[in-house]
Protein backbone atom coordinates (compact mmCIF):
# COMPACT_ATOMS: atom_id res chain seq x y z
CA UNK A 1 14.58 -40.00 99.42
CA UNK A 2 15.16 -43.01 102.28
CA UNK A 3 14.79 -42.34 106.19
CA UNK A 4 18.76 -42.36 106.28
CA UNK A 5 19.19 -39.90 103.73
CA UNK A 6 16.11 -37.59 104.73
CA UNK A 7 17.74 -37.86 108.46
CA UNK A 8 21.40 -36.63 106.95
CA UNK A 9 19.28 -34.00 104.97
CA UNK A 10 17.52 -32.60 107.85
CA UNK A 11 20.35 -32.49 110.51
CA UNK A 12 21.97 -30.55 107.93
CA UNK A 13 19.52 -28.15 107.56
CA UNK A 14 19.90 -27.85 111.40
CA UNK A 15 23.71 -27.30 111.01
CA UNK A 16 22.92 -24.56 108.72
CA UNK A 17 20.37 -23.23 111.15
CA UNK A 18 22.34 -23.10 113.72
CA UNK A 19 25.47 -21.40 113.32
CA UNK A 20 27.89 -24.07 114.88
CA UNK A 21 31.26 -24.14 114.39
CA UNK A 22 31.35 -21.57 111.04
CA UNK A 23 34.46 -20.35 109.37
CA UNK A 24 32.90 -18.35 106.22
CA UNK A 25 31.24 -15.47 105.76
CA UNK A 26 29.09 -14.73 102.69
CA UNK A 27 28.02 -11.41 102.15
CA UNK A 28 25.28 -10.93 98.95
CA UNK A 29 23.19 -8.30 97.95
CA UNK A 30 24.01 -4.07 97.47
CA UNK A 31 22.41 -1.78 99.80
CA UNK A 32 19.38 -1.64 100.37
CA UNK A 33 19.12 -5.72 99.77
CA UNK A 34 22.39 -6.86 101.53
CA UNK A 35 23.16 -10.11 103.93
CA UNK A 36 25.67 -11.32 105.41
CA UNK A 37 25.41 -15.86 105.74
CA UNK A 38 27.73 -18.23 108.11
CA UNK A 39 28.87 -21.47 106.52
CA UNK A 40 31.45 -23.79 106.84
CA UNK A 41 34.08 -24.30 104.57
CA UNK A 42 34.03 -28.02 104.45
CA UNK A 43 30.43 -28.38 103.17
CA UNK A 44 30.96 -25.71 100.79
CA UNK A 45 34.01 -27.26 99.36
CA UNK A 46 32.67 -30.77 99.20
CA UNK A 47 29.41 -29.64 97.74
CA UNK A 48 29.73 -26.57 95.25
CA UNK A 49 32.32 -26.46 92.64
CA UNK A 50 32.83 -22.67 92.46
CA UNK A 51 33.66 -22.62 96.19
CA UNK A 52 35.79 -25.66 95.88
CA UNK A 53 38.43 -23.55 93.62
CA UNK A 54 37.28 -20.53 95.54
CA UNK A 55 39.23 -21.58 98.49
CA UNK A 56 42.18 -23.44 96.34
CA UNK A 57 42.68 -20.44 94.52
CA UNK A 58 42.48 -17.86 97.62
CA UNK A 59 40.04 -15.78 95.83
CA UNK A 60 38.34 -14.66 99.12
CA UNK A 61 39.61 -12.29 102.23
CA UNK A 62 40.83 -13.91 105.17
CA UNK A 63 40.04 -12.30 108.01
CA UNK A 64 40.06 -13.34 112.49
CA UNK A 65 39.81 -17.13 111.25
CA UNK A 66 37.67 -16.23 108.81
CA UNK A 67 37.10 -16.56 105.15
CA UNK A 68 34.76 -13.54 103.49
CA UNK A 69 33.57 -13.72 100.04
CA UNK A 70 31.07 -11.22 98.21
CA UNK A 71 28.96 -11.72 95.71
CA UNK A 72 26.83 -8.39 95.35
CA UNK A 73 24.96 -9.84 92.16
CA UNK A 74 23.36 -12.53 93.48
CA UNK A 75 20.28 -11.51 95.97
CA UNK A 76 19.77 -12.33 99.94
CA UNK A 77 16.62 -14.47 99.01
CA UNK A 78 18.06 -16.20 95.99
CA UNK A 79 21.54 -16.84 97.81
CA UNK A 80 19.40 -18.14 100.56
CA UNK A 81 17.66 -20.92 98.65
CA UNK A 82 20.94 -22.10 96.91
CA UNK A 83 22.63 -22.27 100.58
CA UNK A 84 20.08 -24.63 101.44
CA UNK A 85 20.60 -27.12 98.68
CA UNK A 86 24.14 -26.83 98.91
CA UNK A 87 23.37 -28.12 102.73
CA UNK A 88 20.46 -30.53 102.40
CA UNK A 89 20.48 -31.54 98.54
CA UNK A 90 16.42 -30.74 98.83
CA UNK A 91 15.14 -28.57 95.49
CA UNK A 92 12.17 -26.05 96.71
CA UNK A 93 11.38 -24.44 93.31
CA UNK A 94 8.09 -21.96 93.22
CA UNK A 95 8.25 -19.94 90.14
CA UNK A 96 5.25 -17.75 91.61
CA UNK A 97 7.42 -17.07 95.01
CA UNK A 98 7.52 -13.39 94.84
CA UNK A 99 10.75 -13.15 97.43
CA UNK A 100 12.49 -15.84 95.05
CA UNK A 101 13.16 -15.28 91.13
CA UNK A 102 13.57 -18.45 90.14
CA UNK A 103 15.39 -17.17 86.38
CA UNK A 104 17.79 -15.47 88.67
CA UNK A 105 18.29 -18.57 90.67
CA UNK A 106 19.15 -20.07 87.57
CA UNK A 107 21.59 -18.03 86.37
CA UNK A 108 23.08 -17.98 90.23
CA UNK A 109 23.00 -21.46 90.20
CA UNK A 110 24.56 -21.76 87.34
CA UNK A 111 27.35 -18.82 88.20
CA UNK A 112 28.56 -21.07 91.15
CA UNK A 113 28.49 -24.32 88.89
CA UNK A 114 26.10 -25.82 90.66
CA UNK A 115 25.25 -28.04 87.18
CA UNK A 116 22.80 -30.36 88.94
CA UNK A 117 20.98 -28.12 90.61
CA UNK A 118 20.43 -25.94 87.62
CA UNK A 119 19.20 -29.26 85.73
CA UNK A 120 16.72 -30.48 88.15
CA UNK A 121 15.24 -26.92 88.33
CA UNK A 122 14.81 -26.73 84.66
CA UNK A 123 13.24 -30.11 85.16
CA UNK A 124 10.64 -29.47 87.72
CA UNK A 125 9.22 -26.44 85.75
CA UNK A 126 9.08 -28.54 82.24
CA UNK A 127 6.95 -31.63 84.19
CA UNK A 128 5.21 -29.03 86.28
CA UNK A 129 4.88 -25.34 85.42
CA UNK A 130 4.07 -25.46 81.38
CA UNK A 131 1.40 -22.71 81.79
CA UNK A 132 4.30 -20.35 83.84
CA UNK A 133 6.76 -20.92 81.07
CA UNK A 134 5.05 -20.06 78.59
CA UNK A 135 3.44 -16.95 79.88
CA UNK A 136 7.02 -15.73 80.77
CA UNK A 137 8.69 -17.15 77.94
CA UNK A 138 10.21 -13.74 76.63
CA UNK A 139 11.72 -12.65 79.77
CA UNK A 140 12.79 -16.58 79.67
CA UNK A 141 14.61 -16.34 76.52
CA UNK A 142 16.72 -13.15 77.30
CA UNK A 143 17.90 -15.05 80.28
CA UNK A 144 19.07 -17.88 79.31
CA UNK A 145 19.63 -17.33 75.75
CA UNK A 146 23.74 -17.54 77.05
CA UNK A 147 23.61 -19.43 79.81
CA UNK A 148 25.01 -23.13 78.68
CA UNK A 149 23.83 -24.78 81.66
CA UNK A 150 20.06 -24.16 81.11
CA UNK A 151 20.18 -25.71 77.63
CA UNK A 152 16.80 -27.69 78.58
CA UNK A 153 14.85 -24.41 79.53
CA UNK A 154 16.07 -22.90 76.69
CA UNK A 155 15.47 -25.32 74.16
CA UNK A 156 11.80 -26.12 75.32
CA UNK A 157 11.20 -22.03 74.90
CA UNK A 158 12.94 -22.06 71.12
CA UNK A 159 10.92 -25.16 69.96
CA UNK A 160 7.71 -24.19 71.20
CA UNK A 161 7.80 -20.59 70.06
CA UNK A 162 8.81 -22.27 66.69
CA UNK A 163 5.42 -24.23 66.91
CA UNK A 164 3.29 -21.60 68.22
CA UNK A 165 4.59 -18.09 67.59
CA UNK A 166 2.09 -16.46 69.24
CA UNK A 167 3.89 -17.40 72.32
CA UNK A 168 6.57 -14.62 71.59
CA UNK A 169 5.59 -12.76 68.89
CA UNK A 170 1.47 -12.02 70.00
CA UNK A 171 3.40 -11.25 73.35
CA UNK A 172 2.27 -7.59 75.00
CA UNK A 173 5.78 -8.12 75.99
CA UNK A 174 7.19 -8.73 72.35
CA UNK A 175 8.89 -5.58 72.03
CA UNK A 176 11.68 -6.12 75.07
CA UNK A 177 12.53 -9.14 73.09
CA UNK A 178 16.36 -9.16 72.85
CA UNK A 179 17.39 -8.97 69.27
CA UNK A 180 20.28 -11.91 69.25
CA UNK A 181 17.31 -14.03 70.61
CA UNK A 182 14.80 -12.63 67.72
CA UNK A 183 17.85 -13.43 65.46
CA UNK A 184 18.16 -17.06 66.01
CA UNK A 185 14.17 -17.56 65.45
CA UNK A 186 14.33 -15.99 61.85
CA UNK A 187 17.64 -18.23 61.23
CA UNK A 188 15.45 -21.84 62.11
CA UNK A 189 13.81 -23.15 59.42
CA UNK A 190 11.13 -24.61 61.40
CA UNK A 191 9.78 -21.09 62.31
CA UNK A 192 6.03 -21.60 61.78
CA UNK A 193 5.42 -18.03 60.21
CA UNK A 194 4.79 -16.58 56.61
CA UNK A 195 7.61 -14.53 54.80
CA UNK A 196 5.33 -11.49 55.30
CA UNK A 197 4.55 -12.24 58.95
CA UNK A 198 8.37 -12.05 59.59
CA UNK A 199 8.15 -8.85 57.58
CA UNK A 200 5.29 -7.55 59.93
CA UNK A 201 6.98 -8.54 62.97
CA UNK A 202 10.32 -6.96 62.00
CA UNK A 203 8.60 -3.66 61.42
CA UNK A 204 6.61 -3.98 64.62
CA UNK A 205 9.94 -4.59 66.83
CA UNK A 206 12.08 -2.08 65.07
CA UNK A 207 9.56 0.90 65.54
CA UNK A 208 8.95 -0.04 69.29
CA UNK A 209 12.91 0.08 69.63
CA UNK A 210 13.35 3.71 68.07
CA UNK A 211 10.02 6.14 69.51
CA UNK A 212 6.73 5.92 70.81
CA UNK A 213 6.47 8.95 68.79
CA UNK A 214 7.24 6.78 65.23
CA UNK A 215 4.76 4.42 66.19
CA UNK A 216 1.56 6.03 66.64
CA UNK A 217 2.85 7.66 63.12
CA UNK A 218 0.93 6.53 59.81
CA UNK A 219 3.65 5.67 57.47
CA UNK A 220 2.71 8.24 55.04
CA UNK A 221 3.86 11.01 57.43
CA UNK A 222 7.07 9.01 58.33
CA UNK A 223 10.61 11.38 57.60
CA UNK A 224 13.75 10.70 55.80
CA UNK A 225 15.34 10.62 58.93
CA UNK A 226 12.61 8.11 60.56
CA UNK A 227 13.11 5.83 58.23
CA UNK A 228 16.69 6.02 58.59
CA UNK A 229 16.71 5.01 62.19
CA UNK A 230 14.80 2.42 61.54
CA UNK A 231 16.75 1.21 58.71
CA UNK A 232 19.78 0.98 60.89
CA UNK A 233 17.73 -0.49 63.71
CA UNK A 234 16.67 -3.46 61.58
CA UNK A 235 19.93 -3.97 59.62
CA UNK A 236 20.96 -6.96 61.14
CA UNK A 237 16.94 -8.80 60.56
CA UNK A 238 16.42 -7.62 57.10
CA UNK A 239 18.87 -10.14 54.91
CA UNK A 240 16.74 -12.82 57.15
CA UNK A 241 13.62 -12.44 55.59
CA UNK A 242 13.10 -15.02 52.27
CA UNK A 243 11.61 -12.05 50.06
CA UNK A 244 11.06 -14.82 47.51
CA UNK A 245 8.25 -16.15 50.01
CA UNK A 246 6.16 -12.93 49.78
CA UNK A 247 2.81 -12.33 47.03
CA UNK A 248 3.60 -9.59 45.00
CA UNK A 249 0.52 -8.28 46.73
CA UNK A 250 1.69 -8.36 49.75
CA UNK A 251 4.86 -6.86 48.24
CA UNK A 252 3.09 -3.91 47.26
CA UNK A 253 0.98 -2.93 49.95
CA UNK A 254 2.86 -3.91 53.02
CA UNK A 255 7.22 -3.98 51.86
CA UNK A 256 6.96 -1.28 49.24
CA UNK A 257 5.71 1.26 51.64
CA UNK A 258 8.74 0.81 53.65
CA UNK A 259 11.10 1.06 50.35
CA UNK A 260 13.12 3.81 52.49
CA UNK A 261 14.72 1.39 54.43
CA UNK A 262 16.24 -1.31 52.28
CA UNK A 263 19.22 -1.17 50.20
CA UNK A 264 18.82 -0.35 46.81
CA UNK A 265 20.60 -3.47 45.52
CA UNK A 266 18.00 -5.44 47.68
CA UNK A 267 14.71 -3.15 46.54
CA UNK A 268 15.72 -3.81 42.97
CA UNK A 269 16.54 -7.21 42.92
CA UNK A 270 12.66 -8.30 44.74
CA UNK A 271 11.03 -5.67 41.83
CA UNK A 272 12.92 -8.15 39.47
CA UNK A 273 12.05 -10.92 40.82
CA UNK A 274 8.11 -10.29 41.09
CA UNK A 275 8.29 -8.78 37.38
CA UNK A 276 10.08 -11.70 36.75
CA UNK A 277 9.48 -14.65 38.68
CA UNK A 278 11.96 -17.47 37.74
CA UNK A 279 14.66 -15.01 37.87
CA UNK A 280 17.81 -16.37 39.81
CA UNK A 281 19.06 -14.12 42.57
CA UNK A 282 21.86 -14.48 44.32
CA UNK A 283 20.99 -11.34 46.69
CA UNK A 284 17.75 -12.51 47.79
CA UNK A 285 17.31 -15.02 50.71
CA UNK A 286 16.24 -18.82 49.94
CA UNK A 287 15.25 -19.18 53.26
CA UNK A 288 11.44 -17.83 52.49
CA UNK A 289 9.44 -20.80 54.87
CA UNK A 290 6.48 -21.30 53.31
CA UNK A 291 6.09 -21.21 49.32
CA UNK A 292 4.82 -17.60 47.96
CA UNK A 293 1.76 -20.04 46.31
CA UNK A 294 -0.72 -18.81 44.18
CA UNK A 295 -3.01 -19.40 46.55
CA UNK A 296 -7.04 -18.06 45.93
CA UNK A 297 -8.38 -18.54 49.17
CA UNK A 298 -10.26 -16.07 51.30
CA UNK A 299 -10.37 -18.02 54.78
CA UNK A 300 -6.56 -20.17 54.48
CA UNK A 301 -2.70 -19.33 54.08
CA UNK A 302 0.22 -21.45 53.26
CA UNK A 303 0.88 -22.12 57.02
CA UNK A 304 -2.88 -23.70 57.06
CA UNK A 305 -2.13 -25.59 53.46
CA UNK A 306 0.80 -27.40 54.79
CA UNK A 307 -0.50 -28.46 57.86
CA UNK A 308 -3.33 -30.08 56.04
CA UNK A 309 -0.84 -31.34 54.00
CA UNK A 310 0.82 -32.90 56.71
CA UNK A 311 -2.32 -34.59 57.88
CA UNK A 312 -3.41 -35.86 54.45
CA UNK A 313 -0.13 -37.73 54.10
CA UNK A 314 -0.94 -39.39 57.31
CA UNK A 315 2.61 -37.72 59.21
CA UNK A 316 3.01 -37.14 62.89
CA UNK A 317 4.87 -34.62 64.80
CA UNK A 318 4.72 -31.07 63.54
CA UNK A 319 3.37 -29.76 60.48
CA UNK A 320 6.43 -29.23 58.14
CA UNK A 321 6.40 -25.92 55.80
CA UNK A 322 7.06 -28.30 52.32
CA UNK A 323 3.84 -28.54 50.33
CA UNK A 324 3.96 -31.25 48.01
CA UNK A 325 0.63 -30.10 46.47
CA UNK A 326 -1.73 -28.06 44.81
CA UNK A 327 -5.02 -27.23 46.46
CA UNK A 328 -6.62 -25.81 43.31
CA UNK A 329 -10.36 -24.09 44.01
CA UNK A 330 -13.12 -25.44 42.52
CA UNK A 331 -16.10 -23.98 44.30
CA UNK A 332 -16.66 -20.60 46.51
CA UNK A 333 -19.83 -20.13 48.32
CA UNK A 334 -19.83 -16.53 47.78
CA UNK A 335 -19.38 -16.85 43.82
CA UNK A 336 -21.03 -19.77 43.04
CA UNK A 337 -23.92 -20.14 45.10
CA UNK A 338 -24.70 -21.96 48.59
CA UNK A 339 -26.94 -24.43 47.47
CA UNK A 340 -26.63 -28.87 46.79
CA UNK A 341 -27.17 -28.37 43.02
CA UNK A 342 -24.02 -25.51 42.61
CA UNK A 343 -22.00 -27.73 44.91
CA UNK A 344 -22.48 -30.31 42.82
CA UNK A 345 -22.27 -28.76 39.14
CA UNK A 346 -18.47 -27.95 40.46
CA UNK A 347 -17.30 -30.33 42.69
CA UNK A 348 -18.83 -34.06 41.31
CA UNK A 349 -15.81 -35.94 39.62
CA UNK A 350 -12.90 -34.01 40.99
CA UNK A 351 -11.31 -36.29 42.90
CA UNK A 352 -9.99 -35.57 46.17
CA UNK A 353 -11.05 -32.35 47.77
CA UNK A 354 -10.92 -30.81 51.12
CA UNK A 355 -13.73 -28.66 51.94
CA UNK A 356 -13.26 -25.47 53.64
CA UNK A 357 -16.24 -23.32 55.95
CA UNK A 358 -16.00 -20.01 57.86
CA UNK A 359 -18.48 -20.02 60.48
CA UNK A 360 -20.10 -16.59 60.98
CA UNK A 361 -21.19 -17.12 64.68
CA UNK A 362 -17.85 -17.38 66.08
CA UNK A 363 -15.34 -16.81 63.29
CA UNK A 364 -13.74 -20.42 63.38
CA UNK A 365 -12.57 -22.33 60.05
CA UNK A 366 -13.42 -25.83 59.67
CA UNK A 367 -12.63 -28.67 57.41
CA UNK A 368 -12.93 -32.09 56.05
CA UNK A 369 -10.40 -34.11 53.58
CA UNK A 370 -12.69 -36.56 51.06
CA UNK A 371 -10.09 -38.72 49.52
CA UNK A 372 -12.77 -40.22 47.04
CA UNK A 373 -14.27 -37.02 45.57
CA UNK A 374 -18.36 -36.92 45.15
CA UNK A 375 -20.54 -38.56 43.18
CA UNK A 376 -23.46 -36.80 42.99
CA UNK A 377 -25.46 -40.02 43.99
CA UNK A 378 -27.29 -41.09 46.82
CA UNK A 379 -24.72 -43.30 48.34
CA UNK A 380 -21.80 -43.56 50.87
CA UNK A 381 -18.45 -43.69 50.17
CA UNK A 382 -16.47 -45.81 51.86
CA UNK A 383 -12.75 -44.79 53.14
CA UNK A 384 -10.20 -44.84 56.28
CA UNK A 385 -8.45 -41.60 54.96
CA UNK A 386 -11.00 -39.01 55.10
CA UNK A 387 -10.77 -36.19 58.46
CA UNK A 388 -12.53 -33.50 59.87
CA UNK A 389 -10.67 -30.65 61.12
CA UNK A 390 -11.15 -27.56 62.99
CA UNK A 391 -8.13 -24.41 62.85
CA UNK A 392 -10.04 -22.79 65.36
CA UNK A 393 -9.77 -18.83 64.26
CA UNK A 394 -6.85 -19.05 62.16
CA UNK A 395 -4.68 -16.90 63.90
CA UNK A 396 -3.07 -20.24 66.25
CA UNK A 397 -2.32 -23.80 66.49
CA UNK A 398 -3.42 -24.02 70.22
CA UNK A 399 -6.66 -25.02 69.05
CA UNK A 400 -6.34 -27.15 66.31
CA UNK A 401 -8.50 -30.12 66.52
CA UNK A 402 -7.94 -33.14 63.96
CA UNK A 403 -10.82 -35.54 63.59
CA UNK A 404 -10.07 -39.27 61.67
CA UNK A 405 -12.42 -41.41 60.84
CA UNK A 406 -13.77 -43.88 64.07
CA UNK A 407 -12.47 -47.93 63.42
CA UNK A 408 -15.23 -49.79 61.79
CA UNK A 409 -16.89 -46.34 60.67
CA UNK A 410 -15.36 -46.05 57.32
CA UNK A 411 -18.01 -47.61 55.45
CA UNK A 412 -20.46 -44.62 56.37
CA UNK A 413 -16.99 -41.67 55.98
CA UNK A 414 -18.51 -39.81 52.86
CA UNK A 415 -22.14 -39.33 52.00
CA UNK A 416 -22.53 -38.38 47.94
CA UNK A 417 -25.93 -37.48 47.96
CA UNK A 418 -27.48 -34.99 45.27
CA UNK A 419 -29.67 -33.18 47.61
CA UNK A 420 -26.83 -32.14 49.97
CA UNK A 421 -23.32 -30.08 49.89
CA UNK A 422 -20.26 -32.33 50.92
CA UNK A 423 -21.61 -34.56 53.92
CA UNK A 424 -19.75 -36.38 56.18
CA UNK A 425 -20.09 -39.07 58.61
CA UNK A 426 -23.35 -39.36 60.06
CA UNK A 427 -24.02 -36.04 60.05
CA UNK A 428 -20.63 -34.86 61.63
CA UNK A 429 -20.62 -32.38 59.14
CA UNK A 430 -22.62 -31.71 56.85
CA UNK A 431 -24.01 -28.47 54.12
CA UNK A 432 -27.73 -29.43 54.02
CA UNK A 433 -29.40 -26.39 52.79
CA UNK A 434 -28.25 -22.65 51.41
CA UNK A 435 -26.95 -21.13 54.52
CA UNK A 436 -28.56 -24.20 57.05
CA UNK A 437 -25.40 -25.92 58.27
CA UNK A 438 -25.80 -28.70 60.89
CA UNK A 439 -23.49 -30.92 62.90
CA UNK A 440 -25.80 -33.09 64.93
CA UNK A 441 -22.72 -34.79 66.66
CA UNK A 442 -23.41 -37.17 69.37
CA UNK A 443 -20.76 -39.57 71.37
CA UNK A 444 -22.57 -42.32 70.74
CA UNK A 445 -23.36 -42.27 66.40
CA UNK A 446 -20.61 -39.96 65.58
CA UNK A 447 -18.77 -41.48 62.31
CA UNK A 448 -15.63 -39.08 63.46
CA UNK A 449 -13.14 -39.33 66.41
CA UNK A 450 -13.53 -35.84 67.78
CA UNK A 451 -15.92 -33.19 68.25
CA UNK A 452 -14.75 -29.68 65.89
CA UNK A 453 -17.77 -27.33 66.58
CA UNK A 454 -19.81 -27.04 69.97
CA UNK A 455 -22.89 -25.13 67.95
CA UNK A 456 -25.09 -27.74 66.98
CA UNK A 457 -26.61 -25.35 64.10
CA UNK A 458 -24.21 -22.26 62.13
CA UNK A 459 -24.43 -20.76 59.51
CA UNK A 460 -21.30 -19.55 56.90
CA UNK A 461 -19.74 -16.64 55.85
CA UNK A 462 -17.43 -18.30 53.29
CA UNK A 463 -17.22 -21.37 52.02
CA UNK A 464 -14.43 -23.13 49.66
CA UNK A 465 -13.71 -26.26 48.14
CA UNK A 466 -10.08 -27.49 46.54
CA UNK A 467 -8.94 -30.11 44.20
CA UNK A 468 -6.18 -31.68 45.97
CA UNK A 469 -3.48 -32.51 42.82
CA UNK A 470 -0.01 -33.93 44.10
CA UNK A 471 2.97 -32.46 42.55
CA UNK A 472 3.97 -35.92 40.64
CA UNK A 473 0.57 -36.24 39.26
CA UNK A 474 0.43 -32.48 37.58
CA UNK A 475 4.30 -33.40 36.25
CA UNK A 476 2.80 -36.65 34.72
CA UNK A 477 -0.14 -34.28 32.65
């Protein structure tokens, strides 16, 4: 802001301060929280819209020279901060001000069509208060899921719960979620959740809505009439969940249960379809995100396959929920064996493979992509394709770390020799010895951009590797 226009600001302010010359009153609030303001009808009319065809359209009492208008659903405090931009064009936004609710500033704001005001709000808290919004993001949703004017607010909320679903749906707060909100989620197609995590969540929001009592019930000691209200409680979330997307395991032992509150059309047509997958239904929902793959893994899902996927193929941006591939297992640590030799009786001459660990000291699941496949010789392998990657627990993307290969490292990427597991980079990860795993990982020898484990020696609980087969090369078998 210049001198001039800080000066004009400030005397303003002043003007406001001071009471001169006023010809409006402004009463806000209900009892207890009630207040009457002085203004003056010129600067109102020149700088808010709604007051502009307020006093065109004589919607306020005129009263001793006087014009009154009431708004009882806007607050003292909140009223008070949107008086003083009206006056000095200066935007004091603290989403942590206790006296000052900045969502119902917003929707204030945005009441007396102050447009600009409600834009460089929404502004100032996505450049400056990430961490607020997305700790409040529920209770940010509900707001301003109708409110046209905070479009930017709104759409940061949708897209990142999208990405990270955790956000809303690992919420302690998940249950006040309003259900046209919840609605729209399950209708985008970039939702990053399973068919039967959308089946979970459903269930979870629809019992919180009906009784306390329902929840703390086991399902096996549910009533006709429980499952009834939650039948009807649901209706409008069930024909958004792509059936087609779920196991028939998962079927069984997490939908079936709850057979008492879908349709019998619907219940049939998913028993037909799993007894008969390439059935064509016209009553079950395409929209299922991620493919119901056959997938034998005990530490990934689908959501986990595609994003490595996405990584393999080189693309930026967010993971999509097309997998172009099959990730067909080769080796399991558990079934095979932990040592070089078993690695290698599996694994040698496979082609490309990503390698899969759980560690047992902290839980995480870690990765690496070899393009080349192994050998089984005591050599390196040289490529610009391979990665390391950590998922972190599994559960989130917040802590995803990807890890390419380093410039003018590639020549030492992949390590084939007979007396290790899958190796790569100098020693950025590497399966030495049956339950020995080291990563001696140091900033100035690492083969690998990033850092995926802090423990310098783990051990495994699982380990898995997969034959990486692209779709056109299994159609051209």
């Amino acid at each position: 802001m210049s001198d001039s226009l800080f000066e004009l600001s400030r005397d303003l302010e002043k003007f406001l301060q001071d009471d001169d010359d006023y010809n409006v009153h402004i009463q806000v609030g209900e009892e207890p929280d009630k207040k009457i303001f002085k203004a003056h009808s010129a600067i109102l009319r020149a700088r808010c819209p709604y007051f502009r065809a307020a006093f065109s359209k004589n919607w306020a009492k005129k009263d001793d020279n006087y014009t009154t208008f009431k708004k009882p659903n806007i607050s003292p405090s909140v009223f008070e901060a949107i008086l003083k931009y009206i006056y000095t064009g200066v935007v004091n936004v603290n989403p942590n001000d206790s006296e000052v609710n900045v969502l119902h500033l917003l929707v204030a704001a945005d009441e007396l069509m102050l447009v600009n005001y409600v834009y460089k709000i929404q502004d100032y808290l996505l450049e400056n208060e990430i961490d607020w919004l997305q700790k409040n993001i529920i209770h940010i949703l509900n707001i301003t899921f109708r409110q046209d004017s905070c479009s930017k607010i709104r759409e940061y909320c949708l897209h990142e719960t999208c990405v990270e679903p955790n956000l809303v749906f690992g919420s302690k707060d998940f249950n006040s979620l309003d259900e046209e909100v919840f609605i729209h989620l399950l209708k985008r197609g970039d939702l990053w959740l399973e068919e039967i995590e959308i089946w979970d969540i459903i269930i979870k929001w629809g019992t919180a809505q009906i009784s306390d009592q329902i929840e703390e019930k086991h399902i096996t000691d549910w009533s006709y009439g429980d499952f009834e209200l939650l039948k009807n409680k649901i209706s409008n979330l069930l024909n958004l969940v792509g059936f087609t997307g779920i196991s028939s395991k998962d079927f069984y032992y997490k939908v079936w249960p709850y057979k008492g509150i879908l349709p019998i059309e619907l219940s049939d047509e998913i028993v037909r379809f799993h007894l008969d997958p390439d059935l064509q239904s016209s009553k079950l929902s395409p929209m299922a995100r991620f493919p119901a793959l056959n997938l034998d893994s005990k530490i990934i899902n689908a959501k986990h396959l595609a994003m490595i996927s996405h990584w393999i193929d080189k693309k930026t941006g967010n993971p999509g929920t097309n997998i172009d591939k099959e990730f067909k297992l080769i080796f399991r640590g558990t079934r095979d064996g932990f040592t070089p030799s078993s690695f290698h009786k599996k694994c040698d001459n496979k082609g490309s493979c990503v390698v899969i660990l759980k560690v047992k000291e902290n839980g995480n699941i870690l990765g690496g992509y070899n393009p080349l496949g192994w050998k089984g010789k005591d050599i390196w392998g040289y490529t610009e394709d391979s990665f390391l990657f950590s998922l972190g627990d599994g559960t989130t993307t917040k802590n995803v770390i990807l890890s390419r290969v380093r410039s003018n490292f590639a020549n030492s990427a992949i390590f084939h020799g007979k007396m290790y597991g899958p190796v790569f980079g100098s020693s950025d990860l590497e399966m030495k010895e049956p339950y020995n795993k080291q990563q001696n990982w140091s900033a100035q020898a690492h083969t690998y951009e990033k850092r995926i484990i802090d423990i310098q020696g783990f051990s495994v609980d699982e380990y898995e590797v997969f034959q990486v087969i692209r779709k056109e090369e299994n159609e051209n078998t």
